[in-house]
PDB file of N, CA and C in Angstrom:
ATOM      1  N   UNK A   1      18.122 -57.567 -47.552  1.00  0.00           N
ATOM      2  CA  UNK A   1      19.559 -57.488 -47.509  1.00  0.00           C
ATOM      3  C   UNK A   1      20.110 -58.883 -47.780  1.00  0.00           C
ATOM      4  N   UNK A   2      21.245 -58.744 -48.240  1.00  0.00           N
ATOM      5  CA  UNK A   2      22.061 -59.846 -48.383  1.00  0.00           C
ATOM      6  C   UNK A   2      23.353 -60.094 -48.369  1.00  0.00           C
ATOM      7  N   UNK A   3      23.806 -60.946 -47.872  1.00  0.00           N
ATOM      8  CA  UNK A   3      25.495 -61.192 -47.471  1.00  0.00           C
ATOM      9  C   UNK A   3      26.229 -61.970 -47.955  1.00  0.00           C
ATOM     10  N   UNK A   4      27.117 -61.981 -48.495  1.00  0.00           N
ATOM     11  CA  UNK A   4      28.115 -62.800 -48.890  1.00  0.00           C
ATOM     12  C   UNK A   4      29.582 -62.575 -48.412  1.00  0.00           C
ATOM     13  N   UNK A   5      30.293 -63.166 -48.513  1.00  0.00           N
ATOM     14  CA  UNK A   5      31.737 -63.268 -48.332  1.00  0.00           C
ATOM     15  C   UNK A   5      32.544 -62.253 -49.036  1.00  0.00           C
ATOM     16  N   UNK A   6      32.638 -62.149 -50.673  1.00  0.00           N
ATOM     17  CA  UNK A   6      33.671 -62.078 -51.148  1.00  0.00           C
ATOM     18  C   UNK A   6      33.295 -60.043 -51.656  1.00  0.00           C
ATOM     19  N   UNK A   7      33.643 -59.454 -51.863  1.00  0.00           N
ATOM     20  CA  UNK A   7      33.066 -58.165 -52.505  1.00  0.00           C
ATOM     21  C   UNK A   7      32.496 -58.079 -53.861  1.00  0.00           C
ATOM     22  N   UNK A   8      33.204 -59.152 -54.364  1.00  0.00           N
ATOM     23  CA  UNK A   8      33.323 -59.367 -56.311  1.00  0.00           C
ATOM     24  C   UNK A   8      31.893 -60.186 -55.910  1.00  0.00           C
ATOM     25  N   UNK A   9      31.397 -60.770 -55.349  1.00  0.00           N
ATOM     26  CA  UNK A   9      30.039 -61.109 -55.308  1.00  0.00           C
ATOM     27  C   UNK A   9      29.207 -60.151 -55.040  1.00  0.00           C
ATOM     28  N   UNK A  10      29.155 -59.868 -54.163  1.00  0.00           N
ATOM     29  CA  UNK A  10      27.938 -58.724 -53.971  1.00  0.00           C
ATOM     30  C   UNK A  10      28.234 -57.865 -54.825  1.00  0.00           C
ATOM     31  N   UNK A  11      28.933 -56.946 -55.781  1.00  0.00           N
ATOM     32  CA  UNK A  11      28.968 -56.379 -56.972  1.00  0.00           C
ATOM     33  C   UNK A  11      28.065 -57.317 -58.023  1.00  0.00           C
ATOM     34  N   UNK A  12      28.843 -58.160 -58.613  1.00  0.00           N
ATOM     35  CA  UNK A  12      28.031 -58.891 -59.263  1.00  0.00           C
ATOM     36  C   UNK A  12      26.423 -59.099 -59.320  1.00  0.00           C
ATOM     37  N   UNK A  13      26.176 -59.637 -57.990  1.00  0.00           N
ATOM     38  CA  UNK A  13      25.343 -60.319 -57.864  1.00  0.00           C
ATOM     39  C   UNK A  13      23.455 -59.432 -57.872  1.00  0.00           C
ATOM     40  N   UNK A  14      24.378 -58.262 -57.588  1.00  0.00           N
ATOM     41  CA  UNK A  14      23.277 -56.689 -58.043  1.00  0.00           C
ATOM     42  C   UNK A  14      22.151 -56.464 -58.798  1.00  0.00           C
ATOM     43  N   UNK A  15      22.986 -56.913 -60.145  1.00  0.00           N
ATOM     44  CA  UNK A  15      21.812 -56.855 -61.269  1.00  0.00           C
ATOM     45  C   UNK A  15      21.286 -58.408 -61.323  1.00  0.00           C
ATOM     46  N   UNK A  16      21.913 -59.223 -60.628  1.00  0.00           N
ATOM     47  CA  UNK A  16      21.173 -60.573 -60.579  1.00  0.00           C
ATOM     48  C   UNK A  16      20.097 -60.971 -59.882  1.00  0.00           C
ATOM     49  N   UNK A  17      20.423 -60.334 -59.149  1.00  0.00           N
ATOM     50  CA  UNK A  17      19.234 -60.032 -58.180  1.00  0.00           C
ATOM     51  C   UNK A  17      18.885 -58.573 -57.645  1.00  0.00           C
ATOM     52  N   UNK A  18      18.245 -58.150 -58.078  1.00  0.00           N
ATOM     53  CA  UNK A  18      17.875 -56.450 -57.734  1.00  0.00           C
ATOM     54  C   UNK A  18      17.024 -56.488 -56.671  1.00  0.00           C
ATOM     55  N   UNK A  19      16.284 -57.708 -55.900  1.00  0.00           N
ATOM     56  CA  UNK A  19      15.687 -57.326 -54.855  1.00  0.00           C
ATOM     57  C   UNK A  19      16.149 -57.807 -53.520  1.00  0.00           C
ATOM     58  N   UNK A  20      17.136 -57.057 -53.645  1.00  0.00           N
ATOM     59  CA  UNK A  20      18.407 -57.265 -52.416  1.00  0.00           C
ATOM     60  C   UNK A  20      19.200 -56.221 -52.417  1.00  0.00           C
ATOM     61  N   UNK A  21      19.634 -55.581 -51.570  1.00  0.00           N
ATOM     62  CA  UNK A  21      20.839 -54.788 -51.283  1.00  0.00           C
ATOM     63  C   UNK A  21      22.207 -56.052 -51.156  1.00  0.00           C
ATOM     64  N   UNK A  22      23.224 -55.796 -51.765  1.00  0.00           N
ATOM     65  CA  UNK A  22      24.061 -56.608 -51.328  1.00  0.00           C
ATOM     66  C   UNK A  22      24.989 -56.219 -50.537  1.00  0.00           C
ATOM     67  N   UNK A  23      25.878 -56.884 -49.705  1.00  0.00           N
ATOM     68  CA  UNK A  23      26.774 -56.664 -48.672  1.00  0.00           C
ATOM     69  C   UNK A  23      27.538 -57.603 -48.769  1.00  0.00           C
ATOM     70  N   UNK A  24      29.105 -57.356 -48.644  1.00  0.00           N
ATOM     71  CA  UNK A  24      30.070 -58.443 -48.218  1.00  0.00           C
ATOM     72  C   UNK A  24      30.685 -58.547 -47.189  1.00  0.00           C
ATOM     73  N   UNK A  25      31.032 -59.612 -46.106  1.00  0.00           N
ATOM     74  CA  UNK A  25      31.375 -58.943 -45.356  1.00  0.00           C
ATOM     75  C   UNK A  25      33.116 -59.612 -45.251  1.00  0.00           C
ATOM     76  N   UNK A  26      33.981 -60.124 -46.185  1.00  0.00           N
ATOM     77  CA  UNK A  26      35.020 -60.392 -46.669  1.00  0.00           C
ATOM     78  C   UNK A  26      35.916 -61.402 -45.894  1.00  0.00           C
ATOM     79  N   UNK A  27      35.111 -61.965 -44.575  1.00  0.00           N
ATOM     80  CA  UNK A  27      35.564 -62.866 -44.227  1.00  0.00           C
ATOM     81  C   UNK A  27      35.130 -63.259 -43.355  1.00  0.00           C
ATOM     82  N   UNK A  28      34.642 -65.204 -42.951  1.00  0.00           N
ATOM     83  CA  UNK A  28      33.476 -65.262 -41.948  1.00  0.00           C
ATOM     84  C   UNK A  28      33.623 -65.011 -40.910  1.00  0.00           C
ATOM     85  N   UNK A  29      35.136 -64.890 -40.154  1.00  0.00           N
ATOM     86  CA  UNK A  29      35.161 -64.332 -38.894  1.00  0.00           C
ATOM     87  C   UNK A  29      34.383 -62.701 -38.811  1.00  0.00           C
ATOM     88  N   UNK A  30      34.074 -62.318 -40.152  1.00  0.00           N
ATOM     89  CA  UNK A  30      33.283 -61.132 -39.804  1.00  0.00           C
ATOM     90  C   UNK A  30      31.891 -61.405 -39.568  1.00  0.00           C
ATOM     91  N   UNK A  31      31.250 -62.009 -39.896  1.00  0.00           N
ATOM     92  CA  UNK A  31      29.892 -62.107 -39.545  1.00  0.00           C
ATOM     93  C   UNK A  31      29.726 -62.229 -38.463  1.00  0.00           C
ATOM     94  N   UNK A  32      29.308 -61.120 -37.700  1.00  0.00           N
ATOM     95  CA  UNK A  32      29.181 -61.507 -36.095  1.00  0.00           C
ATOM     96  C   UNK A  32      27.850 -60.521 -36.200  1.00  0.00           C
ATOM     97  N   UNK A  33      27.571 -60.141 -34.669  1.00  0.00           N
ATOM     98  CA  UNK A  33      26.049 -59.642 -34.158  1.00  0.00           C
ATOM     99  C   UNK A  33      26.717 -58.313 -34.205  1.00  0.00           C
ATOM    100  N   UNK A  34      28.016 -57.944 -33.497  1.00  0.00           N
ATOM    101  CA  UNK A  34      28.282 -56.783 -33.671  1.00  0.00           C
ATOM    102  C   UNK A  34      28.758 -55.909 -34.921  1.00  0.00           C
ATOM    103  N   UNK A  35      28.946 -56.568 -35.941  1.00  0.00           N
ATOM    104  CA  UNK A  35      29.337 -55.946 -36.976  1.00  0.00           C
ATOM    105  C   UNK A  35      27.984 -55.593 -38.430  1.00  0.00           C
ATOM    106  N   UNK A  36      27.050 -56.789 -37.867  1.00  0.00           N
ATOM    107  CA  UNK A  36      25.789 -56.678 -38.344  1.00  0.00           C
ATOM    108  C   UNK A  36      24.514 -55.954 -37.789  1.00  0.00           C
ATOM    109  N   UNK A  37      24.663 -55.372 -36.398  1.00  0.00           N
ATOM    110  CA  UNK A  37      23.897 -54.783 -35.734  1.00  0.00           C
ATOM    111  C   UNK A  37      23.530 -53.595 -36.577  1.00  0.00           C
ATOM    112  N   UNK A  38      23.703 -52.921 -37.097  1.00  0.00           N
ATOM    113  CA  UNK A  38      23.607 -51.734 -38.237  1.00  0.00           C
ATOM    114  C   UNK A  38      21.627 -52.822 -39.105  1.00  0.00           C
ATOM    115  N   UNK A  39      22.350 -53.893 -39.223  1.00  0.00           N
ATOM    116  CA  UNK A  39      21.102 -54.315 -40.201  1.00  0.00           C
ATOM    117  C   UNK A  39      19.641 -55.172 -39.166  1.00  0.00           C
ATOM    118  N   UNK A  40      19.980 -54.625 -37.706  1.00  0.00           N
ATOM    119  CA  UNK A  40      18.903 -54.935 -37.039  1.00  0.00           C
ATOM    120  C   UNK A  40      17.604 -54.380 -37.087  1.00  0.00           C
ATOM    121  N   UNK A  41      16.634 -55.194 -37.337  1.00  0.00           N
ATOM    122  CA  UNK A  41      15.059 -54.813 -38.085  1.00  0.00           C
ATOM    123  C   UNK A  41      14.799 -55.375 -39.123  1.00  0.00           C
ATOM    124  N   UNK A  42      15.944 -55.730 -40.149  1.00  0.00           N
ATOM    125  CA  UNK A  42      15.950 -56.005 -41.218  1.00  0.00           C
ATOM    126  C   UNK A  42      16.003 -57.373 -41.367  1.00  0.00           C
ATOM    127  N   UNK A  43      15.322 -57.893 -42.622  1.00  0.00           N
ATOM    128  CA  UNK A  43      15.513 -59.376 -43.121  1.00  0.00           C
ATOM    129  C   UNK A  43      16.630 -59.548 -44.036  1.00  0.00           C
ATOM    130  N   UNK A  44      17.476 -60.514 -43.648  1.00  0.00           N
ATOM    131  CA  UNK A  44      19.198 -60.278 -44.136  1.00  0.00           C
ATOM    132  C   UNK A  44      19.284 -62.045 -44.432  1.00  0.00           C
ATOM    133  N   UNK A  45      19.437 -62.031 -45.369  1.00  0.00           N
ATOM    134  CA  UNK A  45      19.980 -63.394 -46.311  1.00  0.00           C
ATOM    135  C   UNK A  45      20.958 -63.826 -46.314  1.00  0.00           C
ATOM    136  N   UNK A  46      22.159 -64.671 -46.201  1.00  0.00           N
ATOM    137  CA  UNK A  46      22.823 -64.999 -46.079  1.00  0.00           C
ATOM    138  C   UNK A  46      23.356 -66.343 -47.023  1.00  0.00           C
ATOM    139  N   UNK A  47      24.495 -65.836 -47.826  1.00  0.00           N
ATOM    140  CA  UNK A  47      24.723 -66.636 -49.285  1.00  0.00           C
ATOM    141  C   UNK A  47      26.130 -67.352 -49.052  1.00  0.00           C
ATOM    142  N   UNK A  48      26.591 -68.127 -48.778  1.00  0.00           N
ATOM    143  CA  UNK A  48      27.711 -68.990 -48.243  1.00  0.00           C
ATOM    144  C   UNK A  48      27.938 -69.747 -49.536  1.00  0.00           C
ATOM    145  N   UNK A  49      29.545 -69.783 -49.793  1.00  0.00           N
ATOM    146  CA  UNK A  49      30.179 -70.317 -50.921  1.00  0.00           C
ATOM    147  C   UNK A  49      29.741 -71.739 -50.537  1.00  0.00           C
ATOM    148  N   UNK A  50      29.966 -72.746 -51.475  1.00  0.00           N
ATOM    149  CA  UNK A  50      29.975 -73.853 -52.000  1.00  0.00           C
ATOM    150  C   UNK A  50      31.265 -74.502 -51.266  1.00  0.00           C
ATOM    151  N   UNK A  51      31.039 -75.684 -50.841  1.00  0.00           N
ATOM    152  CA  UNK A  51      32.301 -76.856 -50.232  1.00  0.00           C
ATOM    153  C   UNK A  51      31.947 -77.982 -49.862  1.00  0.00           C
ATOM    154  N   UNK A  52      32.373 -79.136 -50.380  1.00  0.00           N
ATOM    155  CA  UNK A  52      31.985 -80.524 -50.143  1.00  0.00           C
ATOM    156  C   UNK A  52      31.809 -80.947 -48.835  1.00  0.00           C
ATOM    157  N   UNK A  53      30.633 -81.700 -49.074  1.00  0.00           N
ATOM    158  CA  UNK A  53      29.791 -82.141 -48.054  1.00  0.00           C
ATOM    159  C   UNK A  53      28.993 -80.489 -47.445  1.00  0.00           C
ATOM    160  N   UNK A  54      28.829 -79.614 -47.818  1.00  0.00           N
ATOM    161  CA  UNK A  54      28.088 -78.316 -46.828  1.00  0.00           C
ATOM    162  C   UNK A  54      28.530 -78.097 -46.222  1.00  0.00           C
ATOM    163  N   UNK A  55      30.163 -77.937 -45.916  1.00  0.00           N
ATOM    164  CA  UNK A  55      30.987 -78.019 -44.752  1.00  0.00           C
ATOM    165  C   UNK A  55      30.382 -76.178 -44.362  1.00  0.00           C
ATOM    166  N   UNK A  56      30.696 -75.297 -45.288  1.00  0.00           N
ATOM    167  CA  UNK A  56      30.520 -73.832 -45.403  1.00  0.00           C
ATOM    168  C   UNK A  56      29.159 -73.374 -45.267  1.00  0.00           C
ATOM    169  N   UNK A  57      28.092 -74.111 -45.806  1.00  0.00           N
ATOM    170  CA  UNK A  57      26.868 -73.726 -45.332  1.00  0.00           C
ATOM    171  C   UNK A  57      26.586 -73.803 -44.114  1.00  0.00           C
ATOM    172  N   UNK A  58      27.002 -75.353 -43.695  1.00  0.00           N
ATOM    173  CA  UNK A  58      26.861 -75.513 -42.113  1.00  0.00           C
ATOM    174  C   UNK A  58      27.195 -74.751 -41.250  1.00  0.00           C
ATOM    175  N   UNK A  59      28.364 -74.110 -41.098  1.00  0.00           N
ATOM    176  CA  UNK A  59      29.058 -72.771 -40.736  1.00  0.00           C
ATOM    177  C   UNK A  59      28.519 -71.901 -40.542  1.00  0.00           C
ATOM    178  N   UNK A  60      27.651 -71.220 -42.055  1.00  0.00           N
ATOM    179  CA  UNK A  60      27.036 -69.911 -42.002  1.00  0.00           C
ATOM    180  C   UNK A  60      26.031 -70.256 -41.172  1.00  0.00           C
ATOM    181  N   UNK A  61      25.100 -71.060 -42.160  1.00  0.00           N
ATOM    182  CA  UNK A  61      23.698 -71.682 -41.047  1.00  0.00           C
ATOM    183  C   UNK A  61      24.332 -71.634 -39.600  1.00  0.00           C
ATOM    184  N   UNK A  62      24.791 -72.045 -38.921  1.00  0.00           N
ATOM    185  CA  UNK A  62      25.266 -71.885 -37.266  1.00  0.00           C
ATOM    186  C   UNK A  62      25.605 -70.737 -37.381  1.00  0.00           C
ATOM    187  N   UNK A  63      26.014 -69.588 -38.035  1.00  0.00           N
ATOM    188  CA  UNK A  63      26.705 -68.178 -37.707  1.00  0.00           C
ATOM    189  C   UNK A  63      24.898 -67.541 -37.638  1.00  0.00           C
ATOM    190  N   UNK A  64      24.151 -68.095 -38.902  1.00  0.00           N
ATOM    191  CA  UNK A  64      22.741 -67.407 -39.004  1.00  0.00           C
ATOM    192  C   UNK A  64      21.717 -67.275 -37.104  1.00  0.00           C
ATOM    193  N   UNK A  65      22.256 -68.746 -36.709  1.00  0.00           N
ATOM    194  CA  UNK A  65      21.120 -69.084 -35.439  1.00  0.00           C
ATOM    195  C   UNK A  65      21.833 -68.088 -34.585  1.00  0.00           C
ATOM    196  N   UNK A  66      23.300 -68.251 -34.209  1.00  0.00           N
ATOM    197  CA  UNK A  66      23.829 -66.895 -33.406  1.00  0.00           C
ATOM    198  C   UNK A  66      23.044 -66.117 -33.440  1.00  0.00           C
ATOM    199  N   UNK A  67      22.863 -65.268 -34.787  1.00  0.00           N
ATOM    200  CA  UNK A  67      23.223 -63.972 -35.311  1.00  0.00           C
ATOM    201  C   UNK A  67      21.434 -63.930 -34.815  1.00  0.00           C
ATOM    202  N   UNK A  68      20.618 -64.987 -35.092  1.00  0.00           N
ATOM    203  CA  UNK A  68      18.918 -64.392 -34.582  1.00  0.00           C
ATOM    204  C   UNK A  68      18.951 -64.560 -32.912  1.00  0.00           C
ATOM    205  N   UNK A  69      19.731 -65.273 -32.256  1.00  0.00           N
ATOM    206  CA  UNK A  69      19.841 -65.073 -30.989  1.00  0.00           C
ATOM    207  C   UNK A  69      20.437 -63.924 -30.216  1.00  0.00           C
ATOM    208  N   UNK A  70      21.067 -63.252 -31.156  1.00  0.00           N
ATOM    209  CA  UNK A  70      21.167 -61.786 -30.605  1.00  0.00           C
ATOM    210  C   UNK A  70      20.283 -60.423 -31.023  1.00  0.00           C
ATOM    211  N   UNK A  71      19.107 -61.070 -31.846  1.00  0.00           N
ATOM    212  CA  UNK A  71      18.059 -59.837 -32.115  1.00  0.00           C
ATOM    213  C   UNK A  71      18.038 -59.890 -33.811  1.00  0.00           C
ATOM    214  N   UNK A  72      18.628 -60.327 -34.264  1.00  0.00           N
ATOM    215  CA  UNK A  72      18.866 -60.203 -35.795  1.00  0.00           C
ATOM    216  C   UNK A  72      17.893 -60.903 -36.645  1.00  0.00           C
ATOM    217  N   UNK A  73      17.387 -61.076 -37.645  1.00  0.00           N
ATOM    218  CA  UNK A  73      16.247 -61.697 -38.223  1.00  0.00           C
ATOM    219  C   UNK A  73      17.363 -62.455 -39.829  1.00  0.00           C
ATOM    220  N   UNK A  74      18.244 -63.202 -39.408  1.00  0.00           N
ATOM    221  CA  UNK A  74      19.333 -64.032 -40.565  1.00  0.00           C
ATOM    222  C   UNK A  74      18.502 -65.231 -40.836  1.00  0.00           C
ATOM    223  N   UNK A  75      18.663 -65.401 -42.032  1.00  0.00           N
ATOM    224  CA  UNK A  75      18.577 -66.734 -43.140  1.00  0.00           C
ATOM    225  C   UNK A  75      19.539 -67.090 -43.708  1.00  0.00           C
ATOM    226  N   UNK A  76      19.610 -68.481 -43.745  1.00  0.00           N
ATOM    227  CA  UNK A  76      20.729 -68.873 -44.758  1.00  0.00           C
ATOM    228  C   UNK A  76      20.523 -69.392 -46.205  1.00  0.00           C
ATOM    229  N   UNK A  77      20.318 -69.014 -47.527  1.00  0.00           N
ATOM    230  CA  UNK A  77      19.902 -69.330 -48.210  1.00  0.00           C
ATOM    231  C   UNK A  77      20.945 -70.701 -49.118  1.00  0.00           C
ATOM    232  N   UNK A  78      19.512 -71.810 -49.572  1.00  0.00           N
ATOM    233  CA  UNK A  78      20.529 -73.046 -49.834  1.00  0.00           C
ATOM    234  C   UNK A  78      20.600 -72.715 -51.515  1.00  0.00           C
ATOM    235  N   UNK A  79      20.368 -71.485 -51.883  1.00  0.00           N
ATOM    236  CA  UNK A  79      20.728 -71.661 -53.552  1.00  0.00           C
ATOM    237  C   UNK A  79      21.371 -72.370 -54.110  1.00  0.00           C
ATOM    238  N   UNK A  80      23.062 -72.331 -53.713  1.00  0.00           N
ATOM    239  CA  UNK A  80      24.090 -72.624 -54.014  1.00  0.00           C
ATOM    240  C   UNK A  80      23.882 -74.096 -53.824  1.00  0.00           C
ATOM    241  N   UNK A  81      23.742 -74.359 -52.892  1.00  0.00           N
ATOM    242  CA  UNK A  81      23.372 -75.777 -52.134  1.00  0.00           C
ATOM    243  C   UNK A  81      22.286 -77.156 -53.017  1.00  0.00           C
ATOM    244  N   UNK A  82      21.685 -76.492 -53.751  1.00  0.00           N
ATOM    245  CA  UNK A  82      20.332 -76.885 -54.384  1.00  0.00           C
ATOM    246  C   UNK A  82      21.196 -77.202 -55.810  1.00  0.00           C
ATOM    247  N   UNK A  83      21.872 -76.283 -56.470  1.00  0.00           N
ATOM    248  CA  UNK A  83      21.774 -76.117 -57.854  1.00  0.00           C
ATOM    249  C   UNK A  83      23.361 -76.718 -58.504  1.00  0.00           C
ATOM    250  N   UNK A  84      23.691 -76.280 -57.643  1.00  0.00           N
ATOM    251  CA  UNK A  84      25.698 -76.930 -57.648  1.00  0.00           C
ATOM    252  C   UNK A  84      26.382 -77.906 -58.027  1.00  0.00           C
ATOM    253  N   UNK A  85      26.808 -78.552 -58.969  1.00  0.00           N
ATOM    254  CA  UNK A  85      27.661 -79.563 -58.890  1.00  0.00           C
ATOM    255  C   UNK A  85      28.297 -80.137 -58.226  1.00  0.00           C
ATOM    256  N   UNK A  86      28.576 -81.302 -58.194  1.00  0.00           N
ATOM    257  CA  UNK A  86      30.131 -82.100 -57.341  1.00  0.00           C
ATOM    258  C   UNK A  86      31.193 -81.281 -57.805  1.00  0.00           C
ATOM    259  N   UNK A  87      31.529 -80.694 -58.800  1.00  0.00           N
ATOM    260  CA  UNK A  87      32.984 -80.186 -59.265  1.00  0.00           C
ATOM    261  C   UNK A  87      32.861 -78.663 -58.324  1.00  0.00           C
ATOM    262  N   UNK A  88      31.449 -78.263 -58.330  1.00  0.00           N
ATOM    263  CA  UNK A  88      31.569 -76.807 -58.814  1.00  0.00           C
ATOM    264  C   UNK A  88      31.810 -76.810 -56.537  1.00  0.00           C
ATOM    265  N   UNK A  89      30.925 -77.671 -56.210  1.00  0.00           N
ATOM    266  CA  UNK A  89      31.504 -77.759 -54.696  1.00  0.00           C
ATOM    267  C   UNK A  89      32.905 -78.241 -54.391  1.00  0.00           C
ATOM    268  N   UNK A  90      33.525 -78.805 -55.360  1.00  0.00           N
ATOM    269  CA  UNK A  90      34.977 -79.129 -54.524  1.00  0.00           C
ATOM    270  C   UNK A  90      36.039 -78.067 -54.983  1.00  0.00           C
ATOM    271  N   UNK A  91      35.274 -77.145 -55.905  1.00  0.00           N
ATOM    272  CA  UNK A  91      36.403 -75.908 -56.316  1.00  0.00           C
ATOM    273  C   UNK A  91      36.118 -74.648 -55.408  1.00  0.00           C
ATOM    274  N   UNK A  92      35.034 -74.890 -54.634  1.00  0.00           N
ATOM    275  CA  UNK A  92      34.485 -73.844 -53.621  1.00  0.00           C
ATOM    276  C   UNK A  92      34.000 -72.839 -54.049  1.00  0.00           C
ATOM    277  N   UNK A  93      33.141 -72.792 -55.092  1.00  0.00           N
ATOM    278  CA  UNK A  93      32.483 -71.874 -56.112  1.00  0.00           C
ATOM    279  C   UNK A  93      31.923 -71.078 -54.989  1.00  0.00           C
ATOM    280  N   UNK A  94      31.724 -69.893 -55.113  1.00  0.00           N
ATOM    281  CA  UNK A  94      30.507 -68.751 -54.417  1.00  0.00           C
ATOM    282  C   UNK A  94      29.812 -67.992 -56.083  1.00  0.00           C
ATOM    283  N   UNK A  95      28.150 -67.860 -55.080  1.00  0.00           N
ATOM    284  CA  UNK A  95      27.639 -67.481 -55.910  1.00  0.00           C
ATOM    285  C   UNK A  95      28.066 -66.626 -57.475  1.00  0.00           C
ATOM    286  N   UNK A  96      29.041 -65.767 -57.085  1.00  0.00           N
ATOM    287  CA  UNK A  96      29.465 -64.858 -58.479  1.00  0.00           C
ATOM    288  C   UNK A  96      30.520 -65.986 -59.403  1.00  0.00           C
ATOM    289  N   UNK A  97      31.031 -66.909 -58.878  1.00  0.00           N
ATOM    290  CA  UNK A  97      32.115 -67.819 -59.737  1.00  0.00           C
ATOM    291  C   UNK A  97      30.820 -69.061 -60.639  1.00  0.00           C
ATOM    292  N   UNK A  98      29.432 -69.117 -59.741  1.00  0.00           N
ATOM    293  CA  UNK A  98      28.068 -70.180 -60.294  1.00  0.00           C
ATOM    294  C   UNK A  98      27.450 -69.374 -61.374  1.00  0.00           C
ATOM    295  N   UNK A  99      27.321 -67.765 -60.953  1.00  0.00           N
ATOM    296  CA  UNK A  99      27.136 -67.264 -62.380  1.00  0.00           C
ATOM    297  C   UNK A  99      27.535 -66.780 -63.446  1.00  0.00           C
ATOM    298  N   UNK A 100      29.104 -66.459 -63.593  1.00  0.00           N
ATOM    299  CA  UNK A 100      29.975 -66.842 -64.190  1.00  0.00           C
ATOM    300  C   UNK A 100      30.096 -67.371 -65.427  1.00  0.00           C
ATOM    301  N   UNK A 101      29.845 -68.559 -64.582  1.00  0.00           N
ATOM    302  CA  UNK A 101      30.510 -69.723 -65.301  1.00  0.00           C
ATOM    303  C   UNK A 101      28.806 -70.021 -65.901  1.00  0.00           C
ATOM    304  N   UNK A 102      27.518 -69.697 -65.944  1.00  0.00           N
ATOM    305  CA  UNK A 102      26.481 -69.671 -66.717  1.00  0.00           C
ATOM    306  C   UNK A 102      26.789 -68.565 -67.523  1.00  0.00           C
ATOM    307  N   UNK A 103      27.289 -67.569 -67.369  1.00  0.00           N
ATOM    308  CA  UNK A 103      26.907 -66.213 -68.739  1.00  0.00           C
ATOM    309  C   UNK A 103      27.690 -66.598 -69.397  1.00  0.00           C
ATOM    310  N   UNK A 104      26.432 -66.611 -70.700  1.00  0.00           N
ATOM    311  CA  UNK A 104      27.262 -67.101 -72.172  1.00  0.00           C
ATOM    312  C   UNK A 104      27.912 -65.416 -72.980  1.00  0.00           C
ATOM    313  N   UNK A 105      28.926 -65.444 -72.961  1.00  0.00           N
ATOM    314  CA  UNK A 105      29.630 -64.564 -73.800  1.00  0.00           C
ATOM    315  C   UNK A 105      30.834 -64.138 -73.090  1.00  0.00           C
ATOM    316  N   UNK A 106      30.780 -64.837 -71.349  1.00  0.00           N
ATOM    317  CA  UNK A 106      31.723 -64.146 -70.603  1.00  0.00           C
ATOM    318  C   UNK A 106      33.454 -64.548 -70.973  1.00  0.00           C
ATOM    319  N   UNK A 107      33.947 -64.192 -71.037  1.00  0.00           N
ATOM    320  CA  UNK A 107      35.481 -64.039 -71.860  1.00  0.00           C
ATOM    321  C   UNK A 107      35.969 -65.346 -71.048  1.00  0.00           C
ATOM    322  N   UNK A 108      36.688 -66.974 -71.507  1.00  0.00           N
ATOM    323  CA  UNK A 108      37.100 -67.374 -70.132  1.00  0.00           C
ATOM    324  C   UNK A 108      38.345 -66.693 -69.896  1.00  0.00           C
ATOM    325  N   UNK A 109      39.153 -65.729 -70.819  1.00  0.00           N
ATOM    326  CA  UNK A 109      40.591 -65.085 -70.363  1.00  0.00           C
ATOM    327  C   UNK A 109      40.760 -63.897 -69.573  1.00  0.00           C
ATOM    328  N   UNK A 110      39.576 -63.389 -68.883  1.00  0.00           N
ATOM    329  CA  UNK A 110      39.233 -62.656 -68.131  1.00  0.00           C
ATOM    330  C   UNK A 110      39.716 -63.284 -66.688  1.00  0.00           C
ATOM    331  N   UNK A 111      39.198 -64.497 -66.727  1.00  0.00           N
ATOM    332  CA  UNK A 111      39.941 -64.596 -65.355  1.00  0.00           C
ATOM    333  C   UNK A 111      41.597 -65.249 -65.311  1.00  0.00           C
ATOM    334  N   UNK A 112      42.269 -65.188 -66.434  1.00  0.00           N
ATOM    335  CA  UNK A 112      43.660 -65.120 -66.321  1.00  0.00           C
ATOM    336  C   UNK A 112      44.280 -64.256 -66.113  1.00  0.00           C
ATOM    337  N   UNK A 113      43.861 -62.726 -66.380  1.00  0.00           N
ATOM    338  CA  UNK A 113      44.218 -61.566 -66.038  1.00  0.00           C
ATOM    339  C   UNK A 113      44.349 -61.016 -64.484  1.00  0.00           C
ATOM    340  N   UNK A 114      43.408 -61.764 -64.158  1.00  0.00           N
ATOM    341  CA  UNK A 114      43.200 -61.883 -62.508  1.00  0.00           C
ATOM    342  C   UNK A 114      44.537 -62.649 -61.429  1.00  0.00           C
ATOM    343  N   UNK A 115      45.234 -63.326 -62.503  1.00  0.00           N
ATOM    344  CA  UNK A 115      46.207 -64.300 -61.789  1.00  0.00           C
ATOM    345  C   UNK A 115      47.660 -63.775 -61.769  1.00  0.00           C
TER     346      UNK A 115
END
């Protein structure tokens, strides 16, 4: 399993990774033990947007140690963390805006339509 924030990520992020179920849970005050208890047993990943200095990883990572202190088996994965730019962290990229902005053919006026 895997978690992210936004919904447009875990859609995305599907065929990017097929060996994951994805899940969003649309805002970090949601990540709690009780709203994740459904995925107890399970090994559940945890994908935290991009923000200077790790301000947001740090976050999740501390939401992850909670979340195994109440029975849960959470990781926080440093993908984002590893591969990211200085720009692409101070615009607060999450995973679906990092791959994105790699697929070659993707329209950039697609996301003006959005605005």
């Amino acid at each position: 399993m895997a978690v992210v924030e936004a919904p447009k990520t875990a859609v995305l992020c599907t065929p990017y990774f097929p060996q994951f179920t994805w899940l969003a849970v649309g805002a970090l005050s949601y990540l709690n033990a009780e709203r994740l208890a459904p995925l107890r047993g399970r090994n559940v990943v945890l994908f935290p947007d991009l923000s200077t200095g790790g301000k947001v990883f740090n976050e999740w990572n501390r939401k992850a140690g909670e979340l195994n202190r109440h029975g849960l088996n959470v990781a926080t994965s440093n993908y984002l963390e590893t591969q990211a730019t200085d720009e692409q962290r101070a615009a607060g990229y999450d995973l679906a805006d990092y791959l994105l902005e790699g697929w070659n053919g993707y329209p950039p006026d697609w996301d003006d339509t959005l605005k």
